[in-house]
PDB file of N, CA and C in Angstrom:
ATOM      1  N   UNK A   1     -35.600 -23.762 112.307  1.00  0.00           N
ATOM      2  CA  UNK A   1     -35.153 -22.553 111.643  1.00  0.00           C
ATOM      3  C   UNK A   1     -35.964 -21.381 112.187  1.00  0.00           C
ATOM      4  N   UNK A   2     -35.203 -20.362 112.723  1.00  0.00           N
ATOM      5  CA  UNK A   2     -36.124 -19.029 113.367  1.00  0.00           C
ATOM      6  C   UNK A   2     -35.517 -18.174 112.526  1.00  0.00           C
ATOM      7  N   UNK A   3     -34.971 -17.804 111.617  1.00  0.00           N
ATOM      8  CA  UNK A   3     -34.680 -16.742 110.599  1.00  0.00           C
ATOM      9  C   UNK A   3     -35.854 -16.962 109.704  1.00  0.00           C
ATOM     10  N   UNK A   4     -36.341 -15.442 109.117  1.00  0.00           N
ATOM     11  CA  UNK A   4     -37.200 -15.846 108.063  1.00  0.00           C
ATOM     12  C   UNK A   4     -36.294 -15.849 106.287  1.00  0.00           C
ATOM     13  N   UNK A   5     -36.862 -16.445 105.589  1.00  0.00           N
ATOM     14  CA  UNK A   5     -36.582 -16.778 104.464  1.00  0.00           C
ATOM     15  C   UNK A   5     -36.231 -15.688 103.471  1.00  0.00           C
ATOM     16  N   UNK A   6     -37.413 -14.816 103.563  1.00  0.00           N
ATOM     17  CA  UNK A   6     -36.505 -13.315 102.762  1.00  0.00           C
ATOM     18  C   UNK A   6     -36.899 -12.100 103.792  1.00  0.00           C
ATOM     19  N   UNK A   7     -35.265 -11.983 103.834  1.00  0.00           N
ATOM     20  CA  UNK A   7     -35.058 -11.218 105.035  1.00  0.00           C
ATOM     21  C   UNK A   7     -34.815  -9.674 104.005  1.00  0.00           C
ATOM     22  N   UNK A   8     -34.634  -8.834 104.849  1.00  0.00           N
ATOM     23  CA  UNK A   8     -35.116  -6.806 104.246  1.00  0.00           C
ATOM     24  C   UNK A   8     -34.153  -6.854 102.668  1.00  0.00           C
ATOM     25  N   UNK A   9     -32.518  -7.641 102.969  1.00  0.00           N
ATOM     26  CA  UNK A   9     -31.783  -7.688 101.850  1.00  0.00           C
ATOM     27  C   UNK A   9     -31.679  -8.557 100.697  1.00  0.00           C
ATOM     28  N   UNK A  10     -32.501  -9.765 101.416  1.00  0.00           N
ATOM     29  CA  UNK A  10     -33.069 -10.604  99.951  1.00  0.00           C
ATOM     30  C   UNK A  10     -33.587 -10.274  98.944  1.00  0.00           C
ATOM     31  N   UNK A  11     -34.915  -9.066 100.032  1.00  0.00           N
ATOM     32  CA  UNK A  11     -36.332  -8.350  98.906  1.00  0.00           C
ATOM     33  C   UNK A  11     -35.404  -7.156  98.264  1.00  0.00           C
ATOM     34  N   UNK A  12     -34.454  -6.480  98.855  1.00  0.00           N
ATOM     35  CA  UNK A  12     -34.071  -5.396  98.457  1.00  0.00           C
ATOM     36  C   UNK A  12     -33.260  -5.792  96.725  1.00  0.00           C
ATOM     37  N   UNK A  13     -32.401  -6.522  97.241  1.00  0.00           N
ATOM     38  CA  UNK A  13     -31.765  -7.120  96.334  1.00  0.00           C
ATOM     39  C   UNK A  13     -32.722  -7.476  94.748  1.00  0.00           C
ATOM     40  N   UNK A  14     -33.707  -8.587  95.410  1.00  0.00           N
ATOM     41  CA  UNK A  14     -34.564  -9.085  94.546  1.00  0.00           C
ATOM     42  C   UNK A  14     -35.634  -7.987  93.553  1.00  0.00           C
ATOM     43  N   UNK A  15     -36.166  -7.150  94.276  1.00  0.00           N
ATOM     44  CA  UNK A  15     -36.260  -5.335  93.612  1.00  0.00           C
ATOM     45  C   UNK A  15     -35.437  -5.137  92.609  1.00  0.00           C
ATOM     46  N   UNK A  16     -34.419  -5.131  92.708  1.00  0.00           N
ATOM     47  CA  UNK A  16     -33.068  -4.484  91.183  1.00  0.00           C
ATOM     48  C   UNK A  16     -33.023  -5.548  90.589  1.00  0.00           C
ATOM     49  N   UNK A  17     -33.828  -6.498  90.009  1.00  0.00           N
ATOM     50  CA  UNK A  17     -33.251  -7.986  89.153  1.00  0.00           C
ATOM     51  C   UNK A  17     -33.149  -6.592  87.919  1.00  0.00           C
ATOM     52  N   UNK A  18     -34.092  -6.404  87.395  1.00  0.00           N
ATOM     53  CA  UNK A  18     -34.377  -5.998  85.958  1.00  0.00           C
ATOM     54  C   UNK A  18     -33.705  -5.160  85.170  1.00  0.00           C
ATOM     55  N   UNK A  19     -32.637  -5.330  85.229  1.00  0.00           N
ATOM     56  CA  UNK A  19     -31.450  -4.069  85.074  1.00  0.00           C
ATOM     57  C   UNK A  19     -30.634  -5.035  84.276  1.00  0.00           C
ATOM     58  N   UNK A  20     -30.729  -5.712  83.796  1.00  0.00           N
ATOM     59  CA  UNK A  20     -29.938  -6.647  82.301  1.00  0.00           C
ATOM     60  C   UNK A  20     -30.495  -6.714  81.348  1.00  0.00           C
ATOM     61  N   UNK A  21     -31.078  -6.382  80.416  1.00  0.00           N
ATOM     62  CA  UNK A  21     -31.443  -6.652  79.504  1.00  0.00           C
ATOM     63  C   UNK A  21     -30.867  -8.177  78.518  1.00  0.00           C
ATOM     64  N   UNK A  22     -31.290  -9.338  77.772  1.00  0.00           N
ATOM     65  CA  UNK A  22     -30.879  -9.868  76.932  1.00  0.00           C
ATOM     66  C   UNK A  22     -30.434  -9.784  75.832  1.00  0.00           C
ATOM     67  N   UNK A  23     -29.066  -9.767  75.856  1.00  0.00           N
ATOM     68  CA  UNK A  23     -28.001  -9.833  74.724  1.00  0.00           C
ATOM     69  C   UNK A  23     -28.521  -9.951  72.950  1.00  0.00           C
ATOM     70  N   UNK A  24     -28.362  -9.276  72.037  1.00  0.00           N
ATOM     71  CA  UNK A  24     -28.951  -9.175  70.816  1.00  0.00           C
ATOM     72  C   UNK A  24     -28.275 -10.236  70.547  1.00  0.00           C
ATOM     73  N   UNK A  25     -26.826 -10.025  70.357  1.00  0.00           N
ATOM     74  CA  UNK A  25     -25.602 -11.394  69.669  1.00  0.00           C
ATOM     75  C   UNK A  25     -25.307 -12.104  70.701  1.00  0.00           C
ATOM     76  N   UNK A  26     -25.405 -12.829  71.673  1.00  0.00           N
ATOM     77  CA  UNK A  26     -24.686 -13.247  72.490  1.00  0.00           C
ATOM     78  C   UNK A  26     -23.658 -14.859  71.960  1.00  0.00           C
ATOM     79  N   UNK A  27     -22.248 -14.835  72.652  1.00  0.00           N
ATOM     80  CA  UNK A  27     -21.590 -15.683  72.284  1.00  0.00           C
ATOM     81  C   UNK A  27     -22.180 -17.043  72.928  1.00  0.00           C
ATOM     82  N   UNK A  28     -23.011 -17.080  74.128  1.00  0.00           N
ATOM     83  CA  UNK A  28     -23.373 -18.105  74.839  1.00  0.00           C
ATOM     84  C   UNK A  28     -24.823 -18.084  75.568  1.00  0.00           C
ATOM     85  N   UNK A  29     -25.919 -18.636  75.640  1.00  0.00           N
ATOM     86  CA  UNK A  29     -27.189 -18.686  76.549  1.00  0.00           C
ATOM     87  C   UNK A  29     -27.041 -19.744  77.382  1.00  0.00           C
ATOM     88  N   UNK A  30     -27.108 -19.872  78.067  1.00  0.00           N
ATOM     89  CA  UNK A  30     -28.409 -21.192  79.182  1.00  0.00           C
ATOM     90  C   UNK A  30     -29.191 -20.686  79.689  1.00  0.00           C
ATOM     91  N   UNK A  31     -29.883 -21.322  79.979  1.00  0.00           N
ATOM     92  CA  UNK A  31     -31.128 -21.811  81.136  1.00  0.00           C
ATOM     93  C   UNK A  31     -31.176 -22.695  81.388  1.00  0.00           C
ATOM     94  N   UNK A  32     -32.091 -22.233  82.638  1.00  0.00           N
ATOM     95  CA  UNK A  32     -32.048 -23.390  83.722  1.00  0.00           C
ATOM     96  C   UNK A  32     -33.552 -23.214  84.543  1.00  0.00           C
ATOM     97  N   UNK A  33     -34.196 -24.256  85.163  1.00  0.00           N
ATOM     98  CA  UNK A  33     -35.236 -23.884  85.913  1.00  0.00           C
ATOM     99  C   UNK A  33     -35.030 -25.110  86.801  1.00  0.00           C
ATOM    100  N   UNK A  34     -36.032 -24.434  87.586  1.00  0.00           N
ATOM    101  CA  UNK A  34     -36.222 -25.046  89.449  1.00  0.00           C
ATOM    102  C   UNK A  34     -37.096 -26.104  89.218  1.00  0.00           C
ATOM    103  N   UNK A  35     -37.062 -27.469  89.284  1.00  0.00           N
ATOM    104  CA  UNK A  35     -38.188 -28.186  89.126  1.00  0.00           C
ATOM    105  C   UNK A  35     -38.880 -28.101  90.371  1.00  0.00           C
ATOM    106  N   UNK A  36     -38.413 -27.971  91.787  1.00  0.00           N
ATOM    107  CA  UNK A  36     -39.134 -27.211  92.990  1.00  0.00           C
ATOM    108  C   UNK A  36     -40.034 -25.898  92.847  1.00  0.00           C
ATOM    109  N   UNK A  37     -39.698 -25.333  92.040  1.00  0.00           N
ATOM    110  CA  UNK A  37     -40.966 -23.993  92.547  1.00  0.00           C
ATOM    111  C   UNK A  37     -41.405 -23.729  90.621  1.00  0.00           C
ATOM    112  N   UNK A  38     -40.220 -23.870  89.957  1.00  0.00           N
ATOM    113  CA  UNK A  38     -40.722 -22.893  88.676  1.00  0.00           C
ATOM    114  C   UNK A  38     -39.722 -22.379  88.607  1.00  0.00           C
ATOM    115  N   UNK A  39     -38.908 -21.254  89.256  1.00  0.00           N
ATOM    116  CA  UNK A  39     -38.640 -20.784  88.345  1.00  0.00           C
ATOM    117  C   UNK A  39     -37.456 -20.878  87.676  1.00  0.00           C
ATOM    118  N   UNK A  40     -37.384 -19.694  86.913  1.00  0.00           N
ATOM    119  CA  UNK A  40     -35.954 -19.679  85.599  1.00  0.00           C
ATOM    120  C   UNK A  40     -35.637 -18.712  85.317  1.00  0.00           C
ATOM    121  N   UNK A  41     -34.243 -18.915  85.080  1.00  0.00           N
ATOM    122  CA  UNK A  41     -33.528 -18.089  84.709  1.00  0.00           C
ATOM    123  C   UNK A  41     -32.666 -18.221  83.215  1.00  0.00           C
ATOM    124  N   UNK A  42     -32.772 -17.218  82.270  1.00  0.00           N
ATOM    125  CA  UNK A  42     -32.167 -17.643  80.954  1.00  0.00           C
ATOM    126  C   UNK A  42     -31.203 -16.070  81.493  1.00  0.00           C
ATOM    127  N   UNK A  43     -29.228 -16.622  80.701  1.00  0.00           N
ATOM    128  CA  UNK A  43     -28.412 -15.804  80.925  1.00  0.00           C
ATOM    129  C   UNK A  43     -28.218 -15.820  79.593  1.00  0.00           C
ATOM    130  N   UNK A  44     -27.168 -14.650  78.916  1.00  0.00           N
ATOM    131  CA  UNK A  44     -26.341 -14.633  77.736  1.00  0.00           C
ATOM    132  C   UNK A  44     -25.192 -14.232  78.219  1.00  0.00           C
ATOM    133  N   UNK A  45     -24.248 -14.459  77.463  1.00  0.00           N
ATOM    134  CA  UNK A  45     -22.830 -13.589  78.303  1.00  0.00           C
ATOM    135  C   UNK A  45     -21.811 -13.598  76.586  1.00  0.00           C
ATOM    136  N   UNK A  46     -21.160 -12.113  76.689  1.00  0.00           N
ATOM    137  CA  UNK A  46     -20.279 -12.412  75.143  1.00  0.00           C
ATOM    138  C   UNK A  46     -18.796 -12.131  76.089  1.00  0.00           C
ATOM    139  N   UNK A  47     -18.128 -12.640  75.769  1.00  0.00           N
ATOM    140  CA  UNK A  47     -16.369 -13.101  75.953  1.00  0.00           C
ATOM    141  C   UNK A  47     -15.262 -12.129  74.825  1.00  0.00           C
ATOM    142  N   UNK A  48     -14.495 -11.632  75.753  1.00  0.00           N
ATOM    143  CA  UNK A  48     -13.338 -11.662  74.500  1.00  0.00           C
ATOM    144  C   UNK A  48     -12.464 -12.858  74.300  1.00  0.00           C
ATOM    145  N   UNK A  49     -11.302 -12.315  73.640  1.00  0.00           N
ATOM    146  CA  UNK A  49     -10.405 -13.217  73.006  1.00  0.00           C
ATOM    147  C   UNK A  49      -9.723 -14.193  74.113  1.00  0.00           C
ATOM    148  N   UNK A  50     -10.010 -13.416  75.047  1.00  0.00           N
ATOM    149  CA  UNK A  50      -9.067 -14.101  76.309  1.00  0.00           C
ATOM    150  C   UNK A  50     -10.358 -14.869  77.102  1.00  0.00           C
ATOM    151  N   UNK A  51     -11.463 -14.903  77.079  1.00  0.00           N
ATOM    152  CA  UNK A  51     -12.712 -15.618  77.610  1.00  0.00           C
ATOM    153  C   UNK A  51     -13.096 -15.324  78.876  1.00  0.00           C
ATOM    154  N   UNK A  52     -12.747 -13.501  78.937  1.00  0.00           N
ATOM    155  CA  UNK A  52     -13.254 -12.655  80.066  1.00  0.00           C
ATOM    156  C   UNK A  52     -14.435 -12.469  79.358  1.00  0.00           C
ATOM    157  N   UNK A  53     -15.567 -12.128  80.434  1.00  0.00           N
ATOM    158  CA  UNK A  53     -17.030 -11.561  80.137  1.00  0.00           C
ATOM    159  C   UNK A  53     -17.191  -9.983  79.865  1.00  0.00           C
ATOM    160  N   UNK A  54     -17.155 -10.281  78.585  1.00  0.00           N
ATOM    161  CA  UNK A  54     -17.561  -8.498  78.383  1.00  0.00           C
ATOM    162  C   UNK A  54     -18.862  -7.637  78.624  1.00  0.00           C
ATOM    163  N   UNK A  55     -20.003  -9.015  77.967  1.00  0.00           N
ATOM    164  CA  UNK A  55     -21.442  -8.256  78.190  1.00  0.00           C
ATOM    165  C   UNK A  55     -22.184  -9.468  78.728  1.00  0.00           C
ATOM    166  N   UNK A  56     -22.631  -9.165  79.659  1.00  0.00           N
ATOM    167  CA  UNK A  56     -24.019  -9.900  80.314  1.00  0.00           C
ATOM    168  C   UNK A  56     -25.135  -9.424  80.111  1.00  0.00           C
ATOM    169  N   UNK A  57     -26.213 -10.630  80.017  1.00  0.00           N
ATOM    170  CA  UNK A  57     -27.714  -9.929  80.163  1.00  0.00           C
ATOM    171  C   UNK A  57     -28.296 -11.177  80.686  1.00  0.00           C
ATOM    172  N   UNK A  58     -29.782 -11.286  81.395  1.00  0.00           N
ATOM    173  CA  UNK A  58     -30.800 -12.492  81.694  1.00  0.00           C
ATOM    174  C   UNK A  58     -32.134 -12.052  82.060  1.00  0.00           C
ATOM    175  N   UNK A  59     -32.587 -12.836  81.345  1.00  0.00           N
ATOM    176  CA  UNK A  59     -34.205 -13.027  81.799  1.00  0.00           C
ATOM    177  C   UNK A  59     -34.224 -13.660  83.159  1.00  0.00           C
ATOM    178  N   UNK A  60     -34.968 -13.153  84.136  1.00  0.00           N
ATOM    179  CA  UNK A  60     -35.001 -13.869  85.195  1.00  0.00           C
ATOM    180  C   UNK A  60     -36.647 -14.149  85.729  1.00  0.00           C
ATOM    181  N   UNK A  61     -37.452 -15.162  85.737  1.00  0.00           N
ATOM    182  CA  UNK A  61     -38.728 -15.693  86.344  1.00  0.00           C
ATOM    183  C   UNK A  61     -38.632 -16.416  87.154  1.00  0.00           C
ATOM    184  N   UNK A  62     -38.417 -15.274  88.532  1.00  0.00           N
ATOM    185  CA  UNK A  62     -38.030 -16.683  90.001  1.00  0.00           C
ATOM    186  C   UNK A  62     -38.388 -16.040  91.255  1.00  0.00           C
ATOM    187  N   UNK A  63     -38.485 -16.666  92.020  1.00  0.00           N
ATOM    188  CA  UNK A  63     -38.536 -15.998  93.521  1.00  0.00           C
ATOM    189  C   UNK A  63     -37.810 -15.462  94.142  1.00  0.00           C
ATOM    190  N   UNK A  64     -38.264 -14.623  95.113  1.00  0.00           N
ATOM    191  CA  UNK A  64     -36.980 -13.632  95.666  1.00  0.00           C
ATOM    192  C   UNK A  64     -35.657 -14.168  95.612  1.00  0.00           C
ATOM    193  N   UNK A  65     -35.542 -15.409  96.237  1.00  0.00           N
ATOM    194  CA  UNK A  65     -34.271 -16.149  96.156  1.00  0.00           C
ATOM    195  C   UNK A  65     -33.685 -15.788  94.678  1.00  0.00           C
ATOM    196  N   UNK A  66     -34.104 -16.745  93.912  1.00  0.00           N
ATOM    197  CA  UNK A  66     -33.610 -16.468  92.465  1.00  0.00           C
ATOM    198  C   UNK A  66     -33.129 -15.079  92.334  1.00  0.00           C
ATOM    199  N   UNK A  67     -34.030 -13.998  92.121  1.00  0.00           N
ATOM    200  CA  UNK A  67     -34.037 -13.068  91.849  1.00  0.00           C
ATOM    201  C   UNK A  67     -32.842 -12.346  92.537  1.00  0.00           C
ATOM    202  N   UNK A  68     -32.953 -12.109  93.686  1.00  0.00           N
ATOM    203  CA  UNK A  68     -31.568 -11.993  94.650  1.00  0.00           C
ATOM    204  C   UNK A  68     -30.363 -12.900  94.225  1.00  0.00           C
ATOM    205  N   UNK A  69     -30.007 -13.627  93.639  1.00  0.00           N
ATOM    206  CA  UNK A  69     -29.026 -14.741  93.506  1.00  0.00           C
ATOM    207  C   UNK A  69     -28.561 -14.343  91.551  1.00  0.00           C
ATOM    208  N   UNK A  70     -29.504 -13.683  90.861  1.00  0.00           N
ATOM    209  CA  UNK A  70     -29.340 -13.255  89.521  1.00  0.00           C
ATOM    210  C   UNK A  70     -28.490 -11.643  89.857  1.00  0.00           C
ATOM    211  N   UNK A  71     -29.043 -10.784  90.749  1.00  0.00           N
ATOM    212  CA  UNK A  71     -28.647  -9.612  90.856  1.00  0.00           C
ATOM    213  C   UNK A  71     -27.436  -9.986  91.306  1.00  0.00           C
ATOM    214  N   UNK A  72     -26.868 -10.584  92.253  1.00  0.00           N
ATOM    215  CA  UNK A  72     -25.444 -10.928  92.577  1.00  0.00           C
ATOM    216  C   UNK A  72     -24.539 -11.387  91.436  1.00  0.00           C
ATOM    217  N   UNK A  73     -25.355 -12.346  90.379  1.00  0.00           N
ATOM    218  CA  UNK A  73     -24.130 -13.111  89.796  1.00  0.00           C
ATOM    219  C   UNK A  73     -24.116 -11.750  88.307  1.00  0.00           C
ATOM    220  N   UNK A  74     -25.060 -10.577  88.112  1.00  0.00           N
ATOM    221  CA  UNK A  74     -25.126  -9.791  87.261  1.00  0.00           C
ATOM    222  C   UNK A  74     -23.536  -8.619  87.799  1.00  0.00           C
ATOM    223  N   UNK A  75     -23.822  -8.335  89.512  1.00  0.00           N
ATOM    224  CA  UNK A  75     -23.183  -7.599  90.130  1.00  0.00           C
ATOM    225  C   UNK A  75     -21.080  -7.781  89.788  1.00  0.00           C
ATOM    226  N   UNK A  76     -21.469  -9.247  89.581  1.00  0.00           N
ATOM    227  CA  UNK A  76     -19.589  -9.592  89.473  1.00  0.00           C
ATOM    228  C   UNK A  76     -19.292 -10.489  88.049  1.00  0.00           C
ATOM    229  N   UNK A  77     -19.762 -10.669  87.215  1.00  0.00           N
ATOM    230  CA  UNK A  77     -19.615 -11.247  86.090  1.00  0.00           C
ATOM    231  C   UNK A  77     -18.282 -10.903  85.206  1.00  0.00           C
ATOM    232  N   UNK A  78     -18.699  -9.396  85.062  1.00  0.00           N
ATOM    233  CA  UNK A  78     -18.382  -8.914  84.020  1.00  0.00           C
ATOM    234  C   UNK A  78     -16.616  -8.937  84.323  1.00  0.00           C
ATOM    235  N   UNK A  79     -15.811  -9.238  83.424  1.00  0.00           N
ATOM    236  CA  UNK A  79     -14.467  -9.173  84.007  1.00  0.00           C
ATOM    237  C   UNK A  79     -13.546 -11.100  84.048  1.00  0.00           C
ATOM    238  N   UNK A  80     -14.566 -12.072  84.556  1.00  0.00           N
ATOM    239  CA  UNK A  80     -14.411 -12.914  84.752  1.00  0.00           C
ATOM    240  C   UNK A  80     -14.158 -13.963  83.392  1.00  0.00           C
TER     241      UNK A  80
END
């Protein structure tokens, strides 16, 4: 492997995690953690009637990866 691991848009990405806050009511939580490194991520998400995502939020404690991989799934949720 000659690519490095977090490349300018991983870190960039991984920079904006903190922009969700966790849901007061939420209709649903998980978490999940990495038994490889640590970390975790806890989501909430509330649904309407039709079981589109209205509000997202997550705690996220992870490595750039993670962190980059939370900002993406925050980026397209909503709607789904």
């Amino acid at each position: 492997m000659t690519a490095p691991l977090y490349n300018k848009e991983i870190l960039r990405l991984a920079a904006s995690v903190a922009d969700r806050p966790r849901l007061a009511s939420p209709c649903a939580t998980a978490e999940r953690r990495s038994p490889t490194c640590g970390s975790r991520v806890i989501i909430d998400i509330s649904v309407d009637d039709d079981g589109r995502v209205t509000e997202f939020g997550q705690e996220v404690r992870a490595c750039a990866l993670g962190q980059a991989s939370a900002v993406l799934l925050g980026r397209g949720i909503i709607g789904r």
